[in-house]
Each structure stands twice: as C-alpha cells, then as structure tokens.
C-alpha atoms as a PDB file:
ATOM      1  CA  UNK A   1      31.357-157.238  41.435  1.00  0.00           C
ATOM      2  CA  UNK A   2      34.500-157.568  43.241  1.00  0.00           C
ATOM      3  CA  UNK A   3      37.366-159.447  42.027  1.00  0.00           C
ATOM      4  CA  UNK A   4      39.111-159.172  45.104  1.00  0.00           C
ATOM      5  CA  UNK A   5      42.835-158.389  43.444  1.00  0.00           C
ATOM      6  CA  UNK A   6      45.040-155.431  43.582  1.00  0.00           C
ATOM      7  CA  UNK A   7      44.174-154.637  39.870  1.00  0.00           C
ATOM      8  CA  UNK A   8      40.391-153.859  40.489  1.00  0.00           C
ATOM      9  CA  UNK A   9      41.375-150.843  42.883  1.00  0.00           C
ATOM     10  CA  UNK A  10      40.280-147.842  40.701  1.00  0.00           C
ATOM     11  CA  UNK A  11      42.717-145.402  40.318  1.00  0.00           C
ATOM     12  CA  UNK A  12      40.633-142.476  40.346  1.00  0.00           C
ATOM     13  CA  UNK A  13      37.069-140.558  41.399  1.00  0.00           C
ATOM     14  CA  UNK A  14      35.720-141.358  37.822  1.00  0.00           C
ATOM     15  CA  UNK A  15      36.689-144.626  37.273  1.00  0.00           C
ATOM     16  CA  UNK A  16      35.490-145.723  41.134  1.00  0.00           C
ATOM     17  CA  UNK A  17      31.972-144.058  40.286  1.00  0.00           C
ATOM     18  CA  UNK A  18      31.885-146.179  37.004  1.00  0.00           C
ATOM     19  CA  UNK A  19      32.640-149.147  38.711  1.00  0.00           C
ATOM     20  CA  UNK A  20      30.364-148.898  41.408  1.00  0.00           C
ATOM     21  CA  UNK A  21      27.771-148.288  39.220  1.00  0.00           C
ATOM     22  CA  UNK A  22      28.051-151.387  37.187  1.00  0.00           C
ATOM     23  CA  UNK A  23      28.086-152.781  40.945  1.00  0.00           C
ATOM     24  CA  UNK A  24      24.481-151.022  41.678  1.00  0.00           C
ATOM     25  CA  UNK A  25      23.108-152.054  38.261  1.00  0.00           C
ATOM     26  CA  UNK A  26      24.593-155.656  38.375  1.00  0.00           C
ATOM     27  CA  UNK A  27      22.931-156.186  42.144  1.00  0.00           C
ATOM     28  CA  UNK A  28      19.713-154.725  40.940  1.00  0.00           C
ATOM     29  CA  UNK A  29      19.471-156.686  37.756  1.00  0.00           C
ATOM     30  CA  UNK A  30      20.201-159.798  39.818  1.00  0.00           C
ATOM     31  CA  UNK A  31      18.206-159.027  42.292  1.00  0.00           C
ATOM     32  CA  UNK A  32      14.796-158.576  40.151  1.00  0.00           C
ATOM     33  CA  UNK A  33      15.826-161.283  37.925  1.00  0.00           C
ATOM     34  CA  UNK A  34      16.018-163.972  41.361  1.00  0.00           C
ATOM     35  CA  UNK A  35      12.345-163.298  41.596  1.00  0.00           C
ATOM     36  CA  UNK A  36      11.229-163.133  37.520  1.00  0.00           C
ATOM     37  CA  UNK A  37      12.985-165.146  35.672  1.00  0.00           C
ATOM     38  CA  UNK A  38      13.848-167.755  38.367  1.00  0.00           C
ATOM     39  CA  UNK A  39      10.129-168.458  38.615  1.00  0.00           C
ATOM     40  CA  UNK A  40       9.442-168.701  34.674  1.00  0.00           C
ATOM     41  CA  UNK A  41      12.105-171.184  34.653  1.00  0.00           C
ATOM     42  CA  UNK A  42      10.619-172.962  37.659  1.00  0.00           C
ATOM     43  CA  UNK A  43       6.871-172.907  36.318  1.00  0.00           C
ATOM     44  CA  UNK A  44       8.955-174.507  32.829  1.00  0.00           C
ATOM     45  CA  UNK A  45      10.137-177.158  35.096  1.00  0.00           C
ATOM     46  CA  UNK A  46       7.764-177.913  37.509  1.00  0.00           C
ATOM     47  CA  UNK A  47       4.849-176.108  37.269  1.00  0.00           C
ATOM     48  CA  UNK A  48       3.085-173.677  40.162  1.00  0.00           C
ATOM     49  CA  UNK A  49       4.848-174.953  42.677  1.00  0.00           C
ATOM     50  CA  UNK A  50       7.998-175.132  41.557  1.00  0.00           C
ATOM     51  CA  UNK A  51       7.256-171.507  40.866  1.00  0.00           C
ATOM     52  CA  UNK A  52       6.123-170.734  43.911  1.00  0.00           C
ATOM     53  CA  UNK A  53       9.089-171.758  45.588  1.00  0.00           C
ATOM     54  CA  UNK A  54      11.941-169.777  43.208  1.00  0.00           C
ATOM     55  CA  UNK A  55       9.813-166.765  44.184  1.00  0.00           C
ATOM     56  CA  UNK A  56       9.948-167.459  47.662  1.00  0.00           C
ATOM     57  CA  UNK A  57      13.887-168.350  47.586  1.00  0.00           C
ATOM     58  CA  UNK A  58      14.604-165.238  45.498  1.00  0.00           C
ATOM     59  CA  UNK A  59      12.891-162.775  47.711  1.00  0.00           C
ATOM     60  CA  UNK A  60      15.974-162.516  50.212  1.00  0.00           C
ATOM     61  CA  UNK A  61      18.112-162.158  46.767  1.00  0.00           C
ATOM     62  CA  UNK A  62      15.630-159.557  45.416  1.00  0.00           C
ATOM     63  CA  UNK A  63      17.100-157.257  48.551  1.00  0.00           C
ATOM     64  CA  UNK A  64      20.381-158.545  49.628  1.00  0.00           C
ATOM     65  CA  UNK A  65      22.212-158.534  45.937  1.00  0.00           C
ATOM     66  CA  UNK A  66      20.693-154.185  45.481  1.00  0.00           C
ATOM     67  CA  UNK A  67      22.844-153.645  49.085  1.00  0.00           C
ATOM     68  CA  UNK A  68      25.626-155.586  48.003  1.00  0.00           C
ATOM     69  CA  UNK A  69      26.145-153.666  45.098  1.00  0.00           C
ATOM     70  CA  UNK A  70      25.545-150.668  46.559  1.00  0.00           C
ATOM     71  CA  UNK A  71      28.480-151.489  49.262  1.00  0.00           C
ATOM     72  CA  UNK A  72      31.152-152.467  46.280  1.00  0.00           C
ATOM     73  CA  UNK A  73      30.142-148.871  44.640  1.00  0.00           C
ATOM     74  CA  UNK A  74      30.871-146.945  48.055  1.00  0.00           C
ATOM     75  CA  UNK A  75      33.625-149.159  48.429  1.00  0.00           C
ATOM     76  CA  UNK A  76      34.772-148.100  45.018  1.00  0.00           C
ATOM     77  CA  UNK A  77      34.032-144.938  44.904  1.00  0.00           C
ATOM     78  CA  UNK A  78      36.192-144.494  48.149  1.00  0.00           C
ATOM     79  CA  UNK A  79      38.980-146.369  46.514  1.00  0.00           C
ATOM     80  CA  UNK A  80      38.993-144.230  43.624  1.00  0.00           C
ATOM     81  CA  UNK A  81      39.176-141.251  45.886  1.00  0.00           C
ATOM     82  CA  UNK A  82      41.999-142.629  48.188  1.00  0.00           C
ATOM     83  CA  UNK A  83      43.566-143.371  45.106  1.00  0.00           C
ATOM     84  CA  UNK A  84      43.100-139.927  43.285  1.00  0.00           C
ATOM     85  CA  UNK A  85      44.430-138.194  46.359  1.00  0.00           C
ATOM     86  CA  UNK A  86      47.506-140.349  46.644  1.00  0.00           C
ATOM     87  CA  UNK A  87      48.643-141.566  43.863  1.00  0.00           C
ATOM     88  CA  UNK A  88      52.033-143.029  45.307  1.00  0.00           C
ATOM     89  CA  UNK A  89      50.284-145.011  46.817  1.00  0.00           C
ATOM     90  CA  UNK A  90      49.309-146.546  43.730  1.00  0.00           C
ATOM     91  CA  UNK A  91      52.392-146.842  42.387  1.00  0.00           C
ATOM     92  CA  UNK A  92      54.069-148.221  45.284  1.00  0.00           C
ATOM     93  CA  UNK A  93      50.417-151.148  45.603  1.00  0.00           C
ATOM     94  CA  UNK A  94      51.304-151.567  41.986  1.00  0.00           C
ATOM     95  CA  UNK A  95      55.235-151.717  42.231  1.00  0.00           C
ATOM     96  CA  UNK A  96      54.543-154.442  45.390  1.00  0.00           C
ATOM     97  CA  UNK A  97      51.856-156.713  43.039  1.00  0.00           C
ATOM     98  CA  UNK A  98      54.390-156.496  39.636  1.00  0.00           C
ATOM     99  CA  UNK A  99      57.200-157.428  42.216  1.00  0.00           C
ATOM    100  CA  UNK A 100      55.232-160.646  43.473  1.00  0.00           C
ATOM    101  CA  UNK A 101      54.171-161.636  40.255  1.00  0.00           C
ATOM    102  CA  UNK A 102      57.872-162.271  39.059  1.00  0.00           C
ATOM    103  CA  UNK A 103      58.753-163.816  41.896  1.00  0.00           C
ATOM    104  CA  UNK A 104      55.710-166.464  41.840  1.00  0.00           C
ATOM    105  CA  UNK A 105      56.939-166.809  37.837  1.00  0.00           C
ATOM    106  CA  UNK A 106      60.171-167.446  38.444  1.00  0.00           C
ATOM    107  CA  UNK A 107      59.308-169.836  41.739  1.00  0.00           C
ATOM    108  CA  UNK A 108      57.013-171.922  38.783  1.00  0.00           C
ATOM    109  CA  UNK A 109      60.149-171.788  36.579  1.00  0.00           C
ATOM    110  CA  UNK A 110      62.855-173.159  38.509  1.00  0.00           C
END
C-alpha cells in the first residue's frame, strides 16, 4: 500500500501497473487471511468462540482490504500514466521534494 510520499508516485504506465498490482494482491491476501488465519489463531487462544468471533470481525476485512487495493492500483496506474505523459512534471514534483529535503537538513543543522 500507499506510503503517502512524493517518492511512491510511479513514474510510468509499467511501473504504476506493477504497483497496483502488489496493491490488489496485498488487499486480497489480507483480506482472506482476516478470516483464516485470524480464526486458527483465535481457536489456539480461546477455543470456538474465540474463533467464532475473529471470523465474524474479519468478514468486513475479507471485502474492504480487496477494494482498497484495488483503489491504490487505479490510483497508481493513473499516476503512472499522468506521469508517463508529462514527465516535467516529474521533474519539477521531484526538483520541489529534493529542494525541501535540504532545507529541513539544514533547519536540523543549524
């Protein structure tokens, strides 16, 4: 998923695809797992019911985490094109985030 920073923008088609598909498989993976392995653990600890109720709580994960990543890989997948088609735009996203980051380091140094 998404870091949030200027540096997880892809910079092209391919690499916004790749992304977003480690998105899809990451949601799905979670997803599943929130109603597997969440209950194994909670039969471990508890028994049936404890069981019982990390399946119930995962259910709403078991959909919710698949859409998410499926939103960060369109989301990517746009960026990747945005950035593909423009690419001073990248450079000048790229030129603003290397800027800030020396100014923050020398702020911390003084």
């Amino acid at each position: 998923g998404g870091g949030g920073t200027a540096a997880a923008v892809p910079t092209s088609l391919l690499q916004g695809l790749y992304e977003g598909a480690g998105d899809v498989v990451h949601g799905v993976v979670g997803g599943v797992s929130a109603v597997t392995v969440a209950p194994y653990y909670g039969y471990q600890r508890g028994g049936a019911w404890e069981a019982a109720w990390a399946t119930v709580y995962g259910v709403p994960r078991l959909v919710l985490q698949p859409a998410i990543g499926l939103t960060s890989a369109v989301t990517k997948t746009l960026q990747g094109a945005m950035s593909a088609a423009q690419p001073q735009r990248v450079q000048q996203r790229d030129d603003k985030y290397y800027n800030m980051f020396h100014l923050l380091l020398l702020l911390l140094l003084l």
